[in-house]
Protein backbone atom coordinates (compact mmCIF):
# COMPACT_ATOMS: atom_id res chain seq x y z
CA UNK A 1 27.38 22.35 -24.11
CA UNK A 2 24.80 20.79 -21.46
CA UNK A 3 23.47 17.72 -22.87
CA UNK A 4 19.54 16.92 -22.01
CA UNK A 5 20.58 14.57 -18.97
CA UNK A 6 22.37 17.66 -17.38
CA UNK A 7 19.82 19.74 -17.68
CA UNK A 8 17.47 17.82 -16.20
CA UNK A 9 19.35 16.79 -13.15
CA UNK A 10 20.02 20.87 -12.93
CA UNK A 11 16.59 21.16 -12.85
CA UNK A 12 15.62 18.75 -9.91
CA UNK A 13 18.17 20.42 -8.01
CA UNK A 14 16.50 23.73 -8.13
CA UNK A 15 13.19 22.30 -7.61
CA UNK A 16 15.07 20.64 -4.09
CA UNK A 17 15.99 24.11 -3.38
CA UNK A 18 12.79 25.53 -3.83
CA UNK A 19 11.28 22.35 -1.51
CA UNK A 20 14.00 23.45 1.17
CA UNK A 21 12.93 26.82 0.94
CA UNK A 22 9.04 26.46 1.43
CA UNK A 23 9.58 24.25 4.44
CA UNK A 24 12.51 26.95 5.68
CA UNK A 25 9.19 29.38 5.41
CA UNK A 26 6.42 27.30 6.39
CA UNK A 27 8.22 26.70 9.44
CA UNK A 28 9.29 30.67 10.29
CA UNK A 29 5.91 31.38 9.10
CA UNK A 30 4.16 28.68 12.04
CA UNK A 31 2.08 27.12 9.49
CA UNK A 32 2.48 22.70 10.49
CA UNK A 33 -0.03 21.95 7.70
CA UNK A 34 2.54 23.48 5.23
CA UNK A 35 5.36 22.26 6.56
CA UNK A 36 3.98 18.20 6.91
CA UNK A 37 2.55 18.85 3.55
CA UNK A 38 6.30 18.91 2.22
CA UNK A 39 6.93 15.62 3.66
CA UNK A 40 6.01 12.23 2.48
CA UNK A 41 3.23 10.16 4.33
CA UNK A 42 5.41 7.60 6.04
CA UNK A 43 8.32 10.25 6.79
CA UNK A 44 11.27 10.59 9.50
CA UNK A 45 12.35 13.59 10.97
CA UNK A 46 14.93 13.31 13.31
CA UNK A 47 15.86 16.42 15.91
CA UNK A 48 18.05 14.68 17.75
CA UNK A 49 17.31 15.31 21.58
CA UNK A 50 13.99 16.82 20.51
CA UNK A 51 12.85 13.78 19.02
CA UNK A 52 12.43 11.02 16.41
CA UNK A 53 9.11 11.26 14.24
CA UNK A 54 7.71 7.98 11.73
CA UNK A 55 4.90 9.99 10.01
CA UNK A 56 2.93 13.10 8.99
CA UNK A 57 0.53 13.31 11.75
CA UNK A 58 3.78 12.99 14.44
CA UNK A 59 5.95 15.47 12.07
CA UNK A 60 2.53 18.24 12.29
CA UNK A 61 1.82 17.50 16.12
CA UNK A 62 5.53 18.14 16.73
CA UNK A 63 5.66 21.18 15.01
CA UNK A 64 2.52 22.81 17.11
CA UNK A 65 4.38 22.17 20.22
CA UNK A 66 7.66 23.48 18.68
CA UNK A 67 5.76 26.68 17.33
CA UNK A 68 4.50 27.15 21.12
CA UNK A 69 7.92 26.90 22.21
CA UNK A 70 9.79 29.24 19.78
CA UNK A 71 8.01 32.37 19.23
CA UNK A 72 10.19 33.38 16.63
CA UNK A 73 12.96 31.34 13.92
CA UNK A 74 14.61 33.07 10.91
CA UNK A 75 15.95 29.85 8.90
CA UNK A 76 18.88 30.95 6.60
CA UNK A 77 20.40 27.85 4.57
CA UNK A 78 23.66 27.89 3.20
CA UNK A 79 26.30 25.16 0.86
CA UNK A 80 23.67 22.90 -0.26
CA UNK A 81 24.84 19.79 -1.50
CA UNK A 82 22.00 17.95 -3.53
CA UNK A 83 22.75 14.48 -5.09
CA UNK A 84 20.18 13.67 -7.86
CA UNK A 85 19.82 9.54 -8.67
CA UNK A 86 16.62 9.22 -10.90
CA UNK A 87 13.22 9.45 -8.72
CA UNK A 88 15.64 10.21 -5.26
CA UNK A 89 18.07 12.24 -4.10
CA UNK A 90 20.34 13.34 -0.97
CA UNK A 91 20.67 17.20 0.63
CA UNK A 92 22.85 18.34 3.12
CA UNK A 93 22.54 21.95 4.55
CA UNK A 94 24.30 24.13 6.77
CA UNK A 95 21.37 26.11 8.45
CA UNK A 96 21.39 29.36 11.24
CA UNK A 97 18.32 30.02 13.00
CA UNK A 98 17.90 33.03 14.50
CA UNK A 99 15.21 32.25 17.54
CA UNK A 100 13.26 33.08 20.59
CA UNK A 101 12.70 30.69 23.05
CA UNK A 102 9.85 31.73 25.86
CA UNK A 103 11.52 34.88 26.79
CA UNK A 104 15.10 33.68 25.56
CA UNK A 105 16.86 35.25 22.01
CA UNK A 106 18.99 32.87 21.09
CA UNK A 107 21.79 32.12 18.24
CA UNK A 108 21.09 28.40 16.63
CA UNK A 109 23.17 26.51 13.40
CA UNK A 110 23.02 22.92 12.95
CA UNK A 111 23.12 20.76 9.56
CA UNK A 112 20.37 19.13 7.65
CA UNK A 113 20.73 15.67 6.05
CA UNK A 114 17.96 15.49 3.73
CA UNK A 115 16.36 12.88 1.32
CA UNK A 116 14.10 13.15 -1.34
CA UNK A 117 11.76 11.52 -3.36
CA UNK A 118 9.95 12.21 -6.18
CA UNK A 119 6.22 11.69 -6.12
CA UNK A 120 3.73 11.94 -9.24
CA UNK A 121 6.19 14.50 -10.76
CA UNK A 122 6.87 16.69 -7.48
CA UNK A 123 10.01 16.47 -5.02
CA UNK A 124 9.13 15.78 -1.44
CA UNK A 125 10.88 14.68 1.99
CA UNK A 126 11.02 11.79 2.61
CA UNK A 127 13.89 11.76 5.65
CA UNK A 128 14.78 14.56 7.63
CA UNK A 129 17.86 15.02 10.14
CA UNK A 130 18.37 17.59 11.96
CA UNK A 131 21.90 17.91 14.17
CA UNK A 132 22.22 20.57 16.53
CA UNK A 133 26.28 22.28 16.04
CA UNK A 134 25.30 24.91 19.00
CA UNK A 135 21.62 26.27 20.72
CA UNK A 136 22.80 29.02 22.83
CA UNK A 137 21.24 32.22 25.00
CA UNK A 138 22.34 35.34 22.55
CA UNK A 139 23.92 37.24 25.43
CA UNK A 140 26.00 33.94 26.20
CA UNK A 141 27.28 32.63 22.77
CA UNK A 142 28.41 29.33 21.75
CA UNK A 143 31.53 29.31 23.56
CA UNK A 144 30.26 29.68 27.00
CA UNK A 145 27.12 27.56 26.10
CA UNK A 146 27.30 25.50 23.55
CA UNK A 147 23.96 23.56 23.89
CA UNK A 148 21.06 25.36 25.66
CA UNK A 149 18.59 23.30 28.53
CA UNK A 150 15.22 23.10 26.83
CA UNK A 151 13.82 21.46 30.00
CA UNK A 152 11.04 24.27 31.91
């Protein structure tokens, strides 16, 4: 039997889900005011060599550029590990990203390390890092390329 205190830490995990799941489709669907609206106001979001970002206004301005950069992404999630402790929690995510870069299709996975908050009664981001595991030209693959130039 599930006592109360299981079911409601079963609970905030699938409301983390859901959260990881709007920003997943806020972000193939190249909307930055629905994506930074997932995030907390003081925020991090670290992409590694794409950048480190402190706030909402850096996560949404960072986002534009990206969504001028990358015509398309496809985020598909996989093994998410959520950690529930009261008002916070911890997320990692195993993530492949289908995308086009300029003229470039390209195959992308990396893993998310996530935390959460809770705020007024609804889960939000309040850390976000990203790590690149490959970022490659489709016609190459990750073995001959593992990490794509982004450079112009």
């Amino acid at each position: 039997m599930t006592s109360v205190v299981e079911s409601s830490v079963l609970l905030d995990i699938e409301r983390i889900k859901q959260l990881k799941a709007r920003y997943c489709y806020a972000v193939d669907q190249r909307d930055p005011q629905a994506v930074t609206e997932l995030f907390i106001e003081n925020a991090c979001a670290d992409f590694g060599p794409m950048g480190v970002l402190h706030n909402q206004s850096e996560i949404a301005q960072f986002f534009v550029g990206i969504f001028s950069m990358a015509s398309l992404t496809v985020h598909m999630l996989h093994n998410p590990v959520i950690d529930v402790h009261g008002d916070t929690a911890t997320g990692k995510w195993y993530a492949e990203i289908p995308t086009t870069l300029g003229p470039t299709a390209a195959w992308q996975a990396g893993r998310y390390d996530d935390e959460y908050v809770r705020v007024n009664g609804e889960w939000k981001i309040s850390k976000q890092v990203y790590t690149f595991i490959y970022l490659t030209p489709y016609d190459e693959g990750w073995a001959k390329t593992r990490i794509m130039n982004l450079a112009p």
